[in-house]
Protein backbone atom coordinates (compact mmCIF):
# COMPACT_ATOMS: atom_id res chain seq x y z
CA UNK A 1 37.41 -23.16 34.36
CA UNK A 2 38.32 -20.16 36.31
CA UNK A 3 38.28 -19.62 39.60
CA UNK A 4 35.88 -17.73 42.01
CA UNK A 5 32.52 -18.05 43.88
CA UNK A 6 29.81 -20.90 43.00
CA UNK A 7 26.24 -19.26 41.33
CA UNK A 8 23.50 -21.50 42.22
CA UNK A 9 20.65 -19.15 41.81
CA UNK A 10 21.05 -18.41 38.53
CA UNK A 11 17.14 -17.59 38.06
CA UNK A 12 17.39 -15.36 41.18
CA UNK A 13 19.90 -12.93 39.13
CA UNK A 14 18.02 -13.35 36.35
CA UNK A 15 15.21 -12.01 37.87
CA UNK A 16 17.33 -9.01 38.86
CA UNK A 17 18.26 -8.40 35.46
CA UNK A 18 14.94 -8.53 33.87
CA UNK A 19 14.08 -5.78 36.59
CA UNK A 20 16.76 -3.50 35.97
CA UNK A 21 16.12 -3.48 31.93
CA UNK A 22 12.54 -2.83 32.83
CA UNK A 23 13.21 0.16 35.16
CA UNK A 24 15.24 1.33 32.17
CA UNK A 25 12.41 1.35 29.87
CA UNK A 26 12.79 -1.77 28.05
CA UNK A 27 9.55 -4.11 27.92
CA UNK A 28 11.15 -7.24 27.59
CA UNK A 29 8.25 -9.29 27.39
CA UNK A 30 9.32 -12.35 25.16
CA UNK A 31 13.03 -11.81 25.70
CA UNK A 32 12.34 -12.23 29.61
CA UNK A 33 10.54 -15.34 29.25
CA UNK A 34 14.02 -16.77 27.32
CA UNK A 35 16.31 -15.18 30.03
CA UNK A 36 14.26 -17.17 32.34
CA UNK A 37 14.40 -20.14 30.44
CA UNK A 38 17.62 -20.08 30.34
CA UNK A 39 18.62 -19.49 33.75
CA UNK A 40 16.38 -22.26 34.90
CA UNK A 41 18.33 -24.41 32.51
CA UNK A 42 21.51 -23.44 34.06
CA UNK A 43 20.10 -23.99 37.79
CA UNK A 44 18.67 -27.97 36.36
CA UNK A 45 22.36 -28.70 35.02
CA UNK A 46 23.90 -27.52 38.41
CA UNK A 47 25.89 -25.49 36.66
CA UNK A 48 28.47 -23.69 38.87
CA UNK A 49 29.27 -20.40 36.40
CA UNK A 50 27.59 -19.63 32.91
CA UNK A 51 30.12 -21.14 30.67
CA UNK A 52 30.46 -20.48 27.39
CA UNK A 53 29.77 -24.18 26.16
CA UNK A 54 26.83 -24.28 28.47
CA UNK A 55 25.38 -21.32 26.73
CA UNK A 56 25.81 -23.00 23.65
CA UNK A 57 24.55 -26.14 24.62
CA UNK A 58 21.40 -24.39 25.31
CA UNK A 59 21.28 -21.93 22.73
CA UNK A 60 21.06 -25.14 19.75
CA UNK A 61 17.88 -26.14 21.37
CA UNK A 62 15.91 -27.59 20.14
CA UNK A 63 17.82 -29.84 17.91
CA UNK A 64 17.05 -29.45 14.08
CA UNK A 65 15.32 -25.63 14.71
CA UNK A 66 16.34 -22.98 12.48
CA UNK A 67 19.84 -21.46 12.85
CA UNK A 68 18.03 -17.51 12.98
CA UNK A 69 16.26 -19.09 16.35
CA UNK A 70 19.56 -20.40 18.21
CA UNK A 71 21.44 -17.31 17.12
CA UNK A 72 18.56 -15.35 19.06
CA UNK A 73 18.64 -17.81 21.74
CA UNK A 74 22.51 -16.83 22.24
CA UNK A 75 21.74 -13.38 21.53
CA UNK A 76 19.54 -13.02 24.67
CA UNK A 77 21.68 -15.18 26.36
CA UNK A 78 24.71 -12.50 25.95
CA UNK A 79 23.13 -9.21 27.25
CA UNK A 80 22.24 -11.89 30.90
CA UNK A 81 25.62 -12.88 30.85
CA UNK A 82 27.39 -9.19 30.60
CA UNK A 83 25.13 -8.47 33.72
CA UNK A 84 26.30 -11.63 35.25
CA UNK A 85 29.74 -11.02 34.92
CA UNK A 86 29.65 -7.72 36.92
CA UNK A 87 28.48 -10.55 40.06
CA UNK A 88 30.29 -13.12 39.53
CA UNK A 89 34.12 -12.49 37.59
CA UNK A 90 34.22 -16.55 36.17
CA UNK A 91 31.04 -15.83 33.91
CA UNK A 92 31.96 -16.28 30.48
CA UNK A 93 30.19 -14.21 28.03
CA UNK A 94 30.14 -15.31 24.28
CA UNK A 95 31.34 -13.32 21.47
CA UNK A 96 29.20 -11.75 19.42
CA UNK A 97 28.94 -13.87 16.27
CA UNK A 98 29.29 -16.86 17.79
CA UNK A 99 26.62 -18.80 15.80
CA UNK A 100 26.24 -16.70 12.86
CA UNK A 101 22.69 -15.26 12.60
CA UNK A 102 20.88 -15.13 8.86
CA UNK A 103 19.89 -12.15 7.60
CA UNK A 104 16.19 -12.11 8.16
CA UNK A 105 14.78 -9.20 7.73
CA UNK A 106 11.95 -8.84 5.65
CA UNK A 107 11.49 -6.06 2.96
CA UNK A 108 8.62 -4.57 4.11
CA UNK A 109 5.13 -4.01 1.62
CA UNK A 110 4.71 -0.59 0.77
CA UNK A 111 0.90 0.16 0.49
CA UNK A 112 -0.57 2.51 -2.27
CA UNK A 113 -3.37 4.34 -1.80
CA UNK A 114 -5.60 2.04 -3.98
CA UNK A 115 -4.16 -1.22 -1.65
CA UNK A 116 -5.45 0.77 1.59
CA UNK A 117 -8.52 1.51 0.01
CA UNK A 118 -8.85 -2.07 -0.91
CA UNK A 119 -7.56 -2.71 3.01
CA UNK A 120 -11.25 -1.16 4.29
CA UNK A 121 -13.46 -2.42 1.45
CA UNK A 122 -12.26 -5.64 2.91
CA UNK A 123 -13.11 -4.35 6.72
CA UNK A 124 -15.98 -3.28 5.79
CA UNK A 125 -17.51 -6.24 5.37
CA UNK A 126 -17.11 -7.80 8.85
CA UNK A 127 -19.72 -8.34 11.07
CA UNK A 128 -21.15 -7.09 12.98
CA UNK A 129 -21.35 -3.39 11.71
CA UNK A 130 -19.38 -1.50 14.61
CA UNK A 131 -16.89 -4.45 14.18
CA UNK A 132 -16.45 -3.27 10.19
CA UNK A 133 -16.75 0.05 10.98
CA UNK A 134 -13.71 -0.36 14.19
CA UNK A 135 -10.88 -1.76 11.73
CA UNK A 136 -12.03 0.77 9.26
CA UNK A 137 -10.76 3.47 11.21
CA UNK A 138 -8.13 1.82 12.87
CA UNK A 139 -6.23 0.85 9.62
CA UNK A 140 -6.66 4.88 8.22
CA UNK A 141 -5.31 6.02 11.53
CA UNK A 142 -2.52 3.66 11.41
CA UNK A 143 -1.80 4.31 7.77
CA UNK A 144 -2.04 8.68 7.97
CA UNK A 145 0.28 8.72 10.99
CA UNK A 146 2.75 5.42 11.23
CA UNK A 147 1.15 4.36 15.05
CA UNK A 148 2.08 1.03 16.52
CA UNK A 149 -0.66 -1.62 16.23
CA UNK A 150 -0.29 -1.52 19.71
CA UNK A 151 0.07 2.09 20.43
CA UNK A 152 -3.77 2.36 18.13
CA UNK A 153 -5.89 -0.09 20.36
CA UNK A 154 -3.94 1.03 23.73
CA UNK A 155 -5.64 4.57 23.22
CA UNK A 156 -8.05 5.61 25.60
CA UNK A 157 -11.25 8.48 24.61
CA UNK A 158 -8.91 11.04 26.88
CA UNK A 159 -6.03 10.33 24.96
CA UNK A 160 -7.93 11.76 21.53
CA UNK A 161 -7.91 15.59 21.89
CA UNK A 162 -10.31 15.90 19.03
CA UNK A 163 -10.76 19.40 19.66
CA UNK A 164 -7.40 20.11 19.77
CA UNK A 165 -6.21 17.46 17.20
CA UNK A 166 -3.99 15.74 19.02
CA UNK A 167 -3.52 12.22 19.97
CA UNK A 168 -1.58 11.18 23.31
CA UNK A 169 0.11 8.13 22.83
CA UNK A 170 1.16 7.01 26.23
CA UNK A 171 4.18 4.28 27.92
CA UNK A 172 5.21 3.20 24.33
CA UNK A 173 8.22 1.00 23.61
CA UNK A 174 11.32 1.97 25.91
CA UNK A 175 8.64 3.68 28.02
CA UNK A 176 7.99 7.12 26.11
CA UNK A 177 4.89 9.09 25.63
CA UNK A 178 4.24 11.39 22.97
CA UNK A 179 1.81 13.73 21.19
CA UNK A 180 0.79 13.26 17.30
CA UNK A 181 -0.83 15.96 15.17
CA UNK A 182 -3.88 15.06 13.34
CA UNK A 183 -4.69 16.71 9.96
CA UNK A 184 -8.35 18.40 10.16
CA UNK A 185 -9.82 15.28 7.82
CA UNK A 186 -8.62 12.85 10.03
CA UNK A 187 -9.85 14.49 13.25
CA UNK A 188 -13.34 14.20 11.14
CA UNK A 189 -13.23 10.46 10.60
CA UNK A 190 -12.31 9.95 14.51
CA UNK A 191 -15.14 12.24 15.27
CA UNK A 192 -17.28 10.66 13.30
CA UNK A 193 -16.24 6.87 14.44
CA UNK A 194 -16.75 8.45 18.06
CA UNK A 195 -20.46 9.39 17.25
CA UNK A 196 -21.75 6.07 15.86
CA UNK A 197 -19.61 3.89 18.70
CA UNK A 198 -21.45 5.89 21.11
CA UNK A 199 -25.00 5.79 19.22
CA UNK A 200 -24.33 2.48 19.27
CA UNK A 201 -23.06 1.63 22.54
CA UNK A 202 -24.45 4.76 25.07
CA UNK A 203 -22.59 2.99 28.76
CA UNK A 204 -19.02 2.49 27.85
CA UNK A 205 -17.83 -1.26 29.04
CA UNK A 206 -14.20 0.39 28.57
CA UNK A 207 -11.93 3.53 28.17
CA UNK A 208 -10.84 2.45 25.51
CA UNK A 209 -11.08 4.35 22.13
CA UNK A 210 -11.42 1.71 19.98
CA UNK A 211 -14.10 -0.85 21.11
CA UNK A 212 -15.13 -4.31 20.01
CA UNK A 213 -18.49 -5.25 18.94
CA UNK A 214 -19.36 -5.76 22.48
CA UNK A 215 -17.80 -2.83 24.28
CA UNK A 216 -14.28 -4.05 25.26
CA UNK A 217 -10.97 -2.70 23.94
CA UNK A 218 -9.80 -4.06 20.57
CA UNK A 219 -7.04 -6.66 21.55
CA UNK A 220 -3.48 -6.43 19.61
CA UNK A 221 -3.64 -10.15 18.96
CA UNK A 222 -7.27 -9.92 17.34
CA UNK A 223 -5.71 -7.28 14.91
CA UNK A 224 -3.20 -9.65 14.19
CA UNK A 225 -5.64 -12.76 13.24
CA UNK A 226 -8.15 -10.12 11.27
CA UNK A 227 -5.45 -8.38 9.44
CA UNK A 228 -4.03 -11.15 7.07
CA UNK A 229 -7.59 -12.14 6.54
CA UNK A 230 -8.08 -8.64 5.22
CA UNK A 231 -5.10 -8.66 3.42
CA UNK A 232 -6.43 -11.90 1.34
CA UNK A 233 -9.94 -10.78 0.69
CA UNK A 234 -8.33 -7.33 -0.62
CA UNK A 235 -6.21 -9.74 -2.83
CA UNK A 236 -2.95 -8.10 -2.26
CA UNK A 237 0.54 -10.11 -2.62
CA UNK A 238 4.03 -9.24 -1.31
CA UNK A 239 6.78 -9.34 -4.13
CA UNK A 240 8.24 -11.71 -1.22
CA UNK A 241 5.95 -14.73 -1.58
CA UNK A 242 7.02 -16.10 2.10
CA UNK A 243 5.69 -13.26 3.77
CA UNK A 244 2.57 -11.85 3.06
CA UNK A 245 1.84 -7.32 3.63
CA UNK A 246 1.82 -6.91 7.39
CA UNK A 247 -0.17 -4.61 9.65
CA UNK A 248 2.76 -2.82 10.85
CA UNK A 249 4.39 -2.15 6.87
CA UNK A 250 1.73 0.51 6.98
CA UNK A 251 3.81 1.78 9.37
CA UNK A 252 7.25 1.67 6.63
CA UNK A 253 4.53 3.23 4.26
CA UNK A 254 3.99 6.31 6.41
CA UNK A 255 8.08 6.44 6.75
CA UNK A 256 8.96 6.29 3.07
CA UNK A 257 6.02 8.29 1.78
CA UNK A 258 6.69 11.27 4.27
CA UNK A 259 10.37 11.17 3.06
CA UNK A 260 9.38 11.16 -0.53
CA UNK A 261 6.99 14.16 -0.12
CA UNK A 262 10.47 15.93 1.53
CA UNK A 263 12.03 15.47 -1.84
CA UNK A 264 9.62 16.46 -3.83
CA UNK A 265 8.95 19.72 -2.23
CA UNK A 266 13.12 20.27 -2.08
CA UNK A 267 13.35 20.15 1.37
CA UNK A 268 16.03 19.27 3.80
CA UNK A 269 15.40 15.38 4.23
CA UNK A 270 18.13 14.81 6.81
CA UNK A 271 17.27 17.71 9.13
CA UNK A 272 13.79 16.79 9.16
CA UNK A 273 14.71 13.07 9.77
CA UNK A 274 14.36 13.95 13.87
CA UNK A 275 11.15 14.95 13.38
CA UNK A 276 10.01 11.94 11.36
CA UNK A 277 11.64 10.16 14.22
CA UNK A 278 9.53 11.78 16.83
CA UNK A 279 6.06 11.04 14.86
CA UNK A 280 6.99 7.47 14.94
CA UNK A 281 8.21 7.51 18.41
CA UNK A 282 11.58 6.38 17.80
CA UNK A 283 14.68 6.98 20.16
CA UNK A 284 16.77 8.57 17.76
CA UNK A 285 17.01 9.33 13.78
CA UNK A 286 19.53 6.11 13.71
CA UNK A 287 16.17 3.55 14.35
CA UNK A 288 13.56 5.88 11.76
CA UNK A 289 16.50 4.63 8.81
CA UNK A 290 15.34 1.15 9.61
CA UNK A 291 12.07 1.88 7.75
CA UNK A 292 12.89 3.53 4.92
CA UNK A 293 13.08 0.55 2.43
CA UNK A 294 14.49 1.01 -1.31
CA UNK A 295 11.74 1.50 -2.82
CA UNK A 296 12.26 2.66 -6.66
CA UNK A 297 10.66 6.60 -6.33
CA UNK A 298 12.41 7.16 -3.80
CA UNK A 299 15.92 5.47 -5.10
CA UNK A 300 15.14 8.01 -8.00
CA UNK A 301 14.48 11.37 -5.72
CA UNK A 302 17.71 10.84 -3.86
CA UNK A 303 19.23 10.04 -7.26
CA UNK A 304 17.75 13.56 -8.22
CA UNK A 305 18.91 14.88 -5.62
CA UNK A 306 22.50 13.65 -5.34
CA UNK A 307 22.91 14.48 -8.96
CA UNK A 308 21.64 18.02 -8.36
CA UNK A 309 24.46 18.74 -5.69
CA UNK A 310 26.84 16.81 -8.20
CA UNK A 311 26.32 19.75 -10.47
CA UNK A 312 26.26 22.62 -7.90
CA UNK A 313 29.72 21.84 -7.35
CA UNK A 314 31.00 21.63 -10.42
């Protein structure tokens, strides 16, 4: 092992670290909870510098767990040791690639208009009525403008500008704010939703724009227990039997049918990609590609496409 000074306080840096990605923007909500983790494991071994083979001692925990979990174990592990190293020189930091991690990303569902439709049919049938008529909304707003689940039921009444048709979303991931047009029908609909939560409700319990049957703001994690309820009574299936359509795929949908409506009016797809990025609140246009899934009209417009410019240059 090489030389230098003893860490014993390994969860003491680690706090430090998980402050100074903060500051920079980054959340780091469930990655933070594994940096700690992991630091108190070093501190129980007595370990004197983060080794290598202590990482991945700790990173194949627990035994028998899927490979795709210890590879994100180490993953996380990494990005604490590079900040480590710049403290003490004897930290070891594993390569990248050091326990091989599956492909897992999933090929996300792309809705069609009949399968949203379908979506709040379903949500309209909860109870109680302001409940039914809540995810109603929420899933249209989500599904005309590519929001965050998150981003959707973190919206407070002053962050809808219905006169001015704009919606304020506010300390989204990496700590940006941004403003989203809203087409005249949609204003409507949020208008609308407005009236009948406050005929319903006159003394807000919340600032929230989106309220639960009793007043409160619609929790994140509620969305994500109603959703795949919804998704069953609509009776829709993924091509990918393992997973079934997600909340947030209406997100890919807004991506991929914005860049097909590009194509088919002849436009410049990759100078409008920054915009595209903007609307979903991306960092840059490198991130927005993530979304944009194969699917088979839009393999075929860029097919189009390419083949037009084939010919142009002949």
């Amino acid at each position: 092992m090489a030389g230098g000074t003893a860490m014993t306080d390994f969860s003491a840096v680690a706090a430090d670290y998980l402050t100074t990605r903060r500051v920079m923007g980054y959340k780091f909500a469930y990655q933070g909870q594994v940096v700690e983790q992991f630091a108190a494991y070093l501190d129980r071994v007595g370990a004197e510098h983060l080794t290598i083979a202590a990482t991945l001692s700790w990173a194949r925990q627990p035994v028998g767990a899927a490979p795709v979990w210890w590879a994100v174990r180490l993953s996380t592990a990494r990005g604490f040791a590079r900040f480590l190293s710049a403290i003490d020189p004897a930290t070891e930091v594993p390569p990248a690639g050091l326990l091989p991690e599956p492909s897992h990303r999933a090929v996300p569902y792309i809705y069609s208009d009949e399968d949203i439709e379908r979506l709040r049919l379903a949500a309209g049938r909860l109870n109680p009525e302001h409940r039914a008529d809540t995810y109603q909304t929420l899933i249209a707003l989500i599904a005309v403008t590519g929001m965050r689940v998150g981003e959707a039921v973190r919206l407070d009444r002053d962050d809808v500008d219905l006169e001015e048709g704009l919606l304020t979303i506010r300390n989204s991931k990496f700590g940006k704010s941004r403003q989203v047009a809203l087409h005249p029908s949609t204003v409507e609909a949020l208008a609308a939703y407005a009236r009948r939560r406050d005929e319903r409700r006159s003394v807000p319990k919340s600032p929230s724009f989106f309220t639960s049957a009793i007043g409160t703001r619609v929790l994140r994690d509620n969305v994500s227990t109603v959703f795949p309820r919804l998704v069953r009574e609509a009776g829709l299936r993924s091509p990918n039997r393992a997973r079934p359509p997600r909340a947030h795929d209406l997100r890919h949908t807004f991506a991929v049918r914005c860049v097909i409506s590009w194509y088919r009016q002849g436009l410049d797809v990759e100078r409008r990609m920054p915009l595209l990025s903007t609307w979903l609140g991306h960092v840059d246009p490198g991130s927005t590609y993530w979304y944009l899934t194969g699917v088979p009209e839009l393999l075929e417009l860029v097919a189009d496409r390419l083949d037009a410019g084939g010919e142009a240059g002949r």
